[in-house]
C-alpha atoms as a PDB file:
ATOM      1  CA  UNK A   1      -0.575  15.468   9.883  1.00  0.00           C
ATOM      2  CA  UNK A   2      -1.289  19.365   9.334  1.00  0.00           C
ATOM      3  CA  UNK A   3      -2.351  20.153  12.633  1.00  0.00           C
ATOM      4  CA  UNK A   4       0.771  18.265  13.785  1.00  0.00           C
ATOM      5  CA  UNK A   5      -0.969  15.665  15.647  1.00  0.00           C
ATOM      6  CA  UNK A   6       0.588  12.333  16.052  1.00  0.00           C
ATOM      7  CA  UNK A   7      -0.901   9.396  14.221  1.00  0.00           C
ATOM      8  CA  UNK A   8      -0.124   5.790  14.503  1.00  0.00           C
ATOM      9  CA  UNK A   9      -1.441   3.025  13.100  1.00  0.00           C
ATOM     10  CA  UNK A  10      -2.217  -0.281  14.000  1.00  0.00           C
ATOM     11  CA  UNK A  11      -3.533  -3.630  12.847  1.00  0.00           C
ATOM     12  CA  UNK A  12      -6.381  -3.115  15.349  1.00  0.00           C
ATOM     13  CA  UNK A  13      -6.993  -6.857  14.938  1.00  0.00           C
ATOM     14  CA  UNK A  14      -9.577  -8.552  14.813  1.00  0.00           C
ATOM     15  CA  UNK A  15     -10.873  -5.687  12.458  1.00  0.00           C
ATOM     16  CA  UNK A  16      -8.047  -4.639  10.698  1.00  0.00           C
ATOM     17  CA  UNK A  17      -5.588  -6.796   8.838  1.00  0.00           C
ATOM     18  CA  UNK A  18      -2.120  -8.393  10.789  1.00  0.00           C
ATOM     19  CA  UNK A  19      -0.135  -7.376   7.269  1.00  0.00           C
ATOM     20  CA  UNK A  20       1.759  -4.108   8.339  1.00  0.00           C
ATOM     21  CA  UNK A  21       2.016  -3.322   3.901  1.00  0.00           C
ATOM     22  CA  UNK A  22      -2.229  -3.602   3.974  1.00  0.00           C
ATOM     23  CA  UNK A  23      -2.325  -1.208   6.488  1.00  0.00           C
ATOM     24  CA  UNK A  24       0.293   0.913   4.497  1.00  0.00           C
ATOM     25  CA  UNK A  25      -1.855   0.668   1.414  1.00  0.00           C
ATOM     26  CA  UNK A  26      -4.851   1.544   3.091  1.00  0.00           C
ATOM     27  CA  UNK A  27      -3.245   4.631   4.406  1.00  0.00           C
ATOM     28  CA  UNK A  28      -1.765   5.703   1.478  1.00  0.00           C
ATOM     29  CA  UNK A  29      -4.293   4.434  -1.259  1.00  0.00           C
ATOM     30  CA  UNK A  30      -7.544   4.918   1.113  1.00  0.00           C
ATOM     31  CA  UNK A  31      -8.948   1.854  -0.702  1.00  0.00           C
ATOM     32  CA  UNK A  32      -9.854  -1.448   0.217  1.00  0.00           C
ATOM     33  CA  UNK A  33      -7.287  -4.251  -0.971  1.00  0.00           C
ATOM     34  CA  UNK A  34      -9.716  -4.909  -4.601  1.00  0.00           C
ATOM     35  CA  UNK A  35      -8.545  -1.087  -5.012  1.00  0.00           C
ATOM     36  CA  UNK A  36     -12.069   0.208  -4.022  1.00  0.00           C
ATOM     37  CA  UNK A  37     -13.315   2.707  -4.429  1.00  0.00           C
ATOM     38  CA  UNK A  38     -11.608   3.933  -7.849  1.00  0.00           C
ATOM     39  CA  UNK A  39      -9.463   6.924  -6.255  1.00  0.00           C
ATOM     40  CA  UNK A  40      -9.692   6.175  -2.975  1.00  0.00           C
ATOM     41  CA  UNK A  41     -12.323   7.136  -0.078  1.00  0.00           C
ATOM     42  CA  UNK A  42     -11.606  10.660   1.615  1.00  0.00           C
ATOM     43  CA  UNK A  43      -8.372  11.493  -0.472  1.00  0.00           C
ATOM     44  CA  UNK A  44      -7.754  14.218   1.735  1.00  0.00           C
ATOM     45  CA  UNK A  45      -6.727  11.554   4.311  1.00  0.00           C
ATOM     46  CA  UNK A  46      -4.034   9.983   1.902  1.00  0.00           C
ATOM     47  CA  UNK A  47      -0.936   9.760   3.760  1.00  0.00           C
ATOM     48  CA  UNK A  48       2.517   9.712   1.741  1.00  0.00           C
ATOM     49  CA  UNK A  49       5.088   6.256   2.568  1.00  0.00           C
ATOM     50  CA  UNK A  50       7.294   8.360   4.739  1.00  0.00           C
ATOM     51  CA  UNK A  51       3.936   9.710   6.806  1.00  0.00           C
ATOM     52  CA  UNK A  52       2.716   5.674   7.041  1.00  0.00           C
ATOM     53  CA  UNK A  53       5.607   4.219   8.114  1.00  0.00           C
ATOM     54  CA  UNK A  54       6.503   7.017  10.503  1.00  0.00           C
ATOM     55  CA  UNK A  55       3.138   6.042  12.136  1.00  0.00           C
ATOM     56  CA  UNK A  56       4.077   2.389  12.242  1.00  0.00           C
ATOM     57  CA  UNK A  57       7.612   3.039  13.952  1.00  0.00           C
ATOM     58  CA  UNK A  58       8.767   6.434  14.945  1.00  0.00           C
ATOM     59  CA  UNK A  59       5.392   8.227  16.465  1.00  0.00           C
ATOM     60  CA  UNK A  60       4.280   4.915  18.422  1.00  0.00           C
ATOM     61  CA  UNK A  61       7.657   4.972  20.467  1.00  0.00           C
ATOM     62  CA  UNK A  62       7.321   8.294  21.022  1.00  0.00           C
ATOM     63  CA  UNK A  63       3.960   8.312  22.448  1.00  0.00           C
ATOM     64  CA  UNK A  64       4.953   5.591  24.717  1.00  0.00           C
ATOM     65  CA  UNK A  65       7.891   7.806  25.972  1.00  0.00           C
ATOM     66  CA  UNK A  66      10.156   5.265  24.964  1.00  0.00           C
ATOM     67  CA  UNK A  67      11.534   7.274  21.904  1.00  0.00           C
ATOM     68  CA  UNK A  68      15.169   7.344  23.596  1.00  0.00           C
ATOM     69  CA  UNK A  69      15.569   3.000  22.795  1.00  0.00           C
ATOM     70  CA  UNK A  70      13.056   2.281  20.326  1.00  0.00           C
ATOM     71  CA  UNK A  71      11.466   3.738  16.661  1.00  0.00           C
ATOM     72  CA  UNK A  72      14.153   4.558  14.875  1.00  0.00           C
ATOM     73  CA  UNK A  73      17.476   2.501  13.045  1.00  0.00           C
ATOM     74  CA  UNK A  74      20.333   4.083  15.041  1.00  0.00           C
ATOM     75  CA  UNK A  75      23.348   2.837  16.704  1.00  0.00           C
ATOM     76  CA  UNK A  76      22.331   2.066  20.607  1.00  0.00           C
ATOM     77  CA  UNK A  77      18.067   1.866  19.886  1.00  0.00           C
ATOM     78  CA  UNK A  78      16.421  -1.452  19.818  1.00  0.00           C
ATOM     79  CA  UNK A  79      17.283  -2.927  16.605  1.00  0.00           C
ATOM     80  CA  UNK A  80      13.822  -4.174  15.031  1.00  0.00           C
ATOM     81  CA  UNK A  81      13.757  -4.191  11.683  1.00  0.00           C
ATOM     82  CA  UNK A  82      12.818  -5.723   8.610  1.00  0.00           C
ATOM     83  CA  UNK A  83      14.444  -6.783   4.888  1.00  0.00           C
ATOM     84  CA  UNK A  84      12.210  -6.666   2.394  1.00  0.00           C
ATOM     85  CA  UNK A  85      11.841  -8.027  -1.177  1.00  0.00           C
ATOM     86  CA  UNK A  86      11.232  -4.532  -2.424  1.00  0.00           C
ATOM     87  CA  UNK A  87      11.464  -0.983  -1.286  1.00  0.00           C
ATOM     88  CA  UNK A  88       8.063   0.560  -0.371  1.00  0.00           C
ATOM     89  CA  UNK A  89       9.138   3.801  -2.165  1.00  0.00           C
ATOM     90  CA  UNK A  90      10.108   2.206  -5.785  1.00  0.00           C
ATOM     91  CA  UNK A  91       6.921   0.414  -6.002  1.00  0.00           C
ATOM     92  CA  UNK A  92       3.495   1.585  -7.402  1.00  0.00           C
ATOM     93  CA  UNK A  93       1.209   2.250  -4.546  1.00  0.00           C
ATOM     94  CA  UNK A  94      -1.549  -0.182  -5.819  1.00  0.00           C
ATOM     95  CA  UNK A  95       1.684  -2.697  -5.145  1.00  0.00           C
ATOM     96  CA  UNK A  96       2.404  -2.208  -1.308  1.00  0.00           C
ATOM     97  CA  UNK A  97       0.595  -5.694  -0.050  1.00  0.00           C
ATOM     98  CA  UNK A  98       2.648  -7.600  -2.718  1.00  0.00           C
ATOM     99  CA  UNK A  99       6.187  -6.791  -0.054  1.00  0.00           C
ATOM    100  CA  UNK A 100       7.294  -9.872   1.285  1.00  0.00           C
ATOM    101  CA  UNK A 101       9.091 -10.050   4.254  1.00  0.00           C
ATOM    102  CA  UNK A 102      12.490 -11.971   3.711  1.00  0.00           C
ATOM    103  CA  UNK A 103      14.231 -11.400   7.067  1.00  0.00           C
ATOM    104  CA  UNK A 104      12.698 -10.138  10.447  1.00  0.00           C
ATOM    105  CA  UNK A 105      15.198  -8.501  12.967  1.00  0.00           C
ATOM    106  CA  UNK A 106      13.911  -7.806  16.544  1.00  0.00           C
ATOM    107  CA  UNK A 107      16.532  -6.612  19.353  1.00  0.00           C
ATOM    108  CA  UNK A 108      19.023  -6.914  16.803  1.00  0.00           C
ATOM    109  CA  UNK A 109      18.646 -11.067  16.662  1.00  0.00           C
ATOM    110  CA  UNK A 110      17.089 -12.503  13.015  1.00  0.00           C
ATOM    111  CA  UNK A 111      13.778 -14.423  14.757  1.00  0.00           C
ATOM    112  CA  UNK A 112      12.692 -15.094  10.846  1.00  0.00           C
ATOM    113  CA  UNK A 113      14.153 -15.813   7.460  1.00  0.00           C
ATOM    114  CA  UNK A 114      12.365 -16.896   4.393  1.00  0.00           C
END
């Protein structure tokens, strides 16, 4: 993030986890989901909420040149989007994988609701 380079991240399945909020905690926490190790692994690489979830929406469109329709919440881009139980920024850290997911919007159509 110093040097400016884009990041993303991923579920990178079968390794990583399909649960966009455990990749968020990992990012942010640099722990595994029991919270190990105590203060995270490589703090250096802690990223803040706004830096994870720019790499989940805004920096993947944009290094798929698609930027102009898709990555951001604005009138005329692709409206995917999801409600949430909680706000990622008003919860402790150690709390991100306990989001649930009430509504899922994609192309500006609810496909889920809980």
């Amino acid at each position: 993030m110093k040097a400016h380079i884009p990041l993303t991240l991923s579920s990178d399945l079968p390794i990583g986890a399909l649960d966009p909020f455990q990749t968020i905690s990992a990012a942010v926490n640099r722990t595994d989901l029991e919270g190990n190790p105590d203060g995270g692994w490589m703090t250096q690489e802690k990223l803040t909420i706004d830096d994870a979830y720019f790499c989940l929406t805004k920096t993947p469109a944009e290094l798929e040149y698609r930027n102009e329709v898709k990555g951001i919440i604005e009138s005329g881009y692709q409206a995917d989007f999801l409600i949430l139980d909680k706000h990622p920024k008003e919860v402790d850290s150690k709390d991100l994988t306990d989001i649930n997911v009430l509504e899922t919007w994609h192309r500006g159509k609810c496909v889920y609701r809980k």
